[in-house]
C-alpha atoms as a PDB file:
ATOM      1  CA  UNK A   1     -96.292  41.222 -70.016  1.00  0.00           C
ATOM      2  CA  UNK A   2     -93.383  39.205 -68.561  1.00  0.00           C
ATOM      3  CA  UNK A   3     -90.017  38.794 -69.922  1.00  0.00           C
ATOM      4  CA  UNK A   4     -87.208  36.393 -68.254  1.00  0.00           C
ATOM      5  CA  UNK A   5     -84.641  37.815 -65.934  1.00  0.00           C
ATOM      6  CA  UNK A   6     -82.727  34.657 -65.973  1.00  0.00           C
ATOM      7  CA  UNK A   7     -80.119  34.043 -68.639  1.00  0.00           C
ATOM      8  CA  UNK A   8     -81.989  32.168 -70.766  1.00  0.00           C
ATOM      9  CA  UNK A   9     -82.778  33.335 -74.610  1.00  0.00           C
ATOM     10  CA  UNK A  10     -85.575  33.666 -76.759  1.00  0.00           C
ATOM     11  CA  UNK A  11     -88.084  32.064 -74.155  1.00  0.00           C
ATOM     12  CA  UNK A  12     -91.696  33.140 -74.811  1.00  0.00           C
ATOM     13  CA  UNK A  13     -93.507  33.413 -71.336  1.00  0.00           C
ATOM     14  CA  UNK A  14     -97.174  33.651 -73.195  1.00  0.00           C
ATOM     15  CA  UNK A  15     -97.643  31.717 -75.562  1.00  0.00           C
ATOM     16  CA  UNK A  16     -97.477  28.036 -76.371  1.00  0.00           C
ATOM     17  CA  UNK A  17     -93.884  26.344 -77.205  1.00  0.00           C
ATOM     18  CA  UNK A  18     -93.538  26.040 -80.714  1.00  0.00           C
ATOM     19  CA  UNK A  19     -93.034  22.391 -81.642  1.00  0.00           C
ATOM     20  CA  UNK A  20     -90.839  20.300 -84.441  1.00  0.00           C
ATOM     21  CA  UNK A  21     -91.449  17.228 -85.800  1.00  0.00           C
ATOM     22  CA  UNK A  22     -88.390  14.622 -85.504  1.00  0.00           C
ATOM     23  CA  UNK A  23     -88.052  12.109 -87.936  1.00  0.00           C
ATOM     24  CA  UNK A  24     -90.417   9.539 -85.567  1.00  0.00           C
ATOM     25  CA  UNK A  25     -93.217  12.420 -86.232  1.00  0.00           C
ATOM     26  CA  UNK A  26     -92.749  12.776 -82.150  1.00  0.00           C
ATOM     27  CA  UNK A  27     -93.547  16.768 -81.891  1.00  0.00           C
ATOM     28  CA  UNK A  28     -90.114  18.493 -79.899  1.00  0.00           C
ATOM     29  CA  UNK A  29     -90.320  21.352 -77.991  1.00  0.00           C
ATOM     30  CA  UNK A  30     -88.197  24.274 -79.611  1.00  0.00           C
ATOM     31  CA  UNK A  31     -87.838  25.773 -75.751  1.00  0.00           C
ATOM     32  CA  UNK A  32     -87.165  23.684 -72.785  1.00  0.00           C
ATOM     33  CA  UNK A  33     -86.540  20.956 -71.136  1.00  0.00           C
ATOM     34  CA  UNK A  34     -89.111  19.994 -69.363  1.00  0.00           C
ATOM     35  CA  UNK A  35     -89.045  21.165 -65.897  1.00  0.00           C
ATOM     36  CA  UNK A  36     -86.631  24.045 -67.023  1.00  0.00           C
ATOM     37  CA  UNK A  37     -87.495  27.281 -64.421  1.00  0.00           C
ATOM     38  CA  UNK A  38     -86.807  30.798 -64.759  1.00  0.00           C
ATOM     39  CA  UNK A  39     -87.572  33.768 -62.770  1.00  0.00           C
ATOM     40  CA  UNK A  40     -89.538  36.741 -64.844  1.00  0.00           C
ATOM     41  CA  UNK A  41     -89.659  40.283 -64.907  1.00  0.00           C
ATOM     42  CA  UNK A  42     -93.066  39.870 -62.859  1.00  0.00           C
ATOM     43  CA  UNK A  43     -91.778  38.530 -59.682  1.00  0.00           C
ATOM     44  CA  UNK A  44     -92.971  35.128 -60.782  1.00  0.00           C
ATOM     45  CA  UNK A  45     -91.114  31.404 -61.547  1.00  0.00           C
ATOM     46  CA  UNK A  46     -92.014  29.864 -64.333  1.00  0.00           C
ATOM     47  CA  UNK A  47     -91.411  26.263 -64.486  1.00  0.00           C
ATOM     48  CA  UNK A  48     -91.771  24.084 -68.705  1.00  0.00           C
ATOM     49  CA  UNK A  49     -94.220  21.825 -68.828  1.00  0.00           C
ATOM     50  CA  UNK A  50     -96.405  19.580 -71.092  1.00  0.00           C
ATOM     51  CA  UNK A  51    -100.525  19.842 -70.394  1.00  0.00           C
ATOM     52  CA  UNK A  52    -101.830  16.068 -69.904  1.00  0.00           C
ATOM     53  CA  UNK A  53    -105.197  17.331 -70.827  1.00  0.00           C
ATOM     54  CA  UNK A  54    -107.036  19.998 -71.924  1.00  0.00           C
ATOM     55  CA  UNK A  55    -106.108  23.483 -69.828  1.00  0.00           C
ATOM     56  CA  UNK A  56    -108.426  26.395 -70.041  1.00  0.00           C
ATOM     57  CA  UNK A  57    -106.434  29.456 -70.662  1.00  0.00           C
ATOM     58  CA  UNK A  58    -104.876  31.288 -67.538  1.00  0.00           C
ATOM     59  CA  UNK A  59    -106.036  29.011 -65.314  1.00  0.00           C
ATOM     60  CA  UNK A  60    -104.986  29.495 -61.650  1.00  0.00           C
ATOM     61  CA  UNK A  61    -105.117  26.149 -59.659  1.00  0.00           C
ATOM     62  CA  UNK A  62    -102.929  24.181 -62.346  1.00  0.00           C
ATOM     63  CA  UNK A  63    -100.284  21.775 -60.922  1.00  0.00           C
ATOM     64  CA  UNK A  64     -97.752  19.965 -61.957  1.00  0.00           C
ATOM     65  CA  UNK A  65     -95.808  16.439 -61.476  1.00  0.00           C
ATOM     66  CA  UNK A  66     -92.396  16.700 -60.349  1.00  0.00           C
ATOM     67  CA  UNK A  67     -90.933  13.758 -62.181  1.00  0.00           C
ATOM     68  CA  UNK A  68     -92.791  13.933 -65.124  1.00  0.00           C
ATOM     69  CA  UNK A  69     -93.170  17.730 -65.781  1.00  0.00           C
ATOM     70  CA  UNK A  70     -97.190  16.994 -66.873  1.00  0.00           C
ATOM     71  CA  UNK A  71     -99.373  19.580 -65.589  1.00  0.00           C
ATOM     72  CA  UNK A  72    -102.940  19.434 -64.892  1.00  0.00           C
ATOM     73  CA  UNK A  73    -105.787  22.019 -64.725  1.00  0.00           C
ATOM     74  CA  UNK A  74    -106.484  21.498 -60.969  1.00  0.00           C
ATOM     75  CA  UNK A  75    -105.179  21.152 -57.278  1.00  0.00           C
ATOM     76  CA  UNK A  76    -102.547  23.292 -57.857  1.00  0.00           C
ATOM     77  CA  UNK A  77    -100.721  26.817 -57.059  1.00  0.00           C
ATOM     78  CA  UNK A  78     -99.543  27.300 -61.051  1.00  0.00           C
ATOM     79  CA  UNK A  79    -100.922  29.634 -63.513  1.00  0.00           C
ATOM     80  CA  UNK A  80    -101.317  28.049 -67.037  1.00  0.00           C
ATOM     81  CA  UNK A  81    -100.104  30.297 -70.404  1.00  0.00           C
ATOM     82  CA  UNK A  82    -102.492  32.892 -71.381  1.00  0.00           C
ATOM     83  CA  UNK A  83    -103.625  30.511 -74.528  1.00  0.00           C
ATOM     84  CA  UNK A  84    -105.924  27.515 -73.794  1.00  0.00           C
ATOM     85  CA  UNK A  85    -103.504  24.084 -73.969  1.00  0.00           C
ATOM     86  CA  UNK A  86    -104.427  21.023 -75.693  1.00  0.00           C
ATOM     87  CA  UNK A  87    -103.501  17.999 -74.164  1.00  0.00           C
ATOM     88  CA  UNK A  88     -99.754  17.533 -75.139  1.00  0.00           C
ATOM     89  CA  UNK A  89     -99.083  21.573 -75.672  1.00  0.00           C
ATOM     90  CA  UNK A  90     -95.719  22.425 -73.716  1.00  0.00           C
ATOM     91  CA  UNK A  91     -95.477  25.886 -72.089  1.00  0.00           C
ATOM     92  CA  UNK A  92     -94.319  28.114 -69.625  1.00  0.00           C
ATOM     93  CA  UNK A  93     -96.368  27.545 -66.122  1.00  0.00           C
ATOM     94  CA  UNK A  94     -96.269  30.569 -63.761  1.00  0.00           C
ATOM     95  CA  UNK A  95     -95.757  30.459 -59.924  1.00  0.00           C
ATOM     96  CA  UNK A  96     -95.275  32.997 -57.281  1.00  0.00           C
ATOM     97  CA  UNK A  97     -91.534  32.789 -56.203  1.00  0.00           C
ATOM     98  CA  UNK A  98     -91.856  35.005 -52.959  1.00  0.00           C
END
């Protein structure tokens, strides 16, 4: 299992971001921002994003916009969380850094 080497507290590299609900009802990420990265204990980057549709758990070819911070379940070099994502979920995204 990973753990962040970067500076950054409390940041869980599996599972989904937990989410609060503001006073809109708008769910907010409890980790982020979007596009936050950190480097992990695995040799990997992880970069924050939101899934704009359903993402099958650990999937490999995930990518994800660079001014939005949505990812998607295909034509890409990321590796979702280890949890299936509903459309909406924010989590940690996983990328080879070497």
């Amino acid at each position: 299992m990973a753990f962040t080497i970067t500076p950054l507290a409390g940041i869980d590299l599996v599972n989904l971001a937990q989410v609060n609900l503001n006073s809109a009802g708008v769910a907010i990420p409890t980790e982020g921002p979007l596009g936050a990265e950190v480097f992990a204990s695995d040799g990997k980057r992880y970069v924050f994003a939101t899934a704009g549709a359903a993402i099958t758990a650990s999937t490999a070819t995930c990518s994800i916009n660079a001014s939005t911070f949505v990812a998607t379940g295909s034509a890409g070099t990321y590796l979702s969380p280890a949890t299936t994502m509903a459309s909406g979920d924010y989590g940690w995204f996983a990328a080879t850094s070497v």
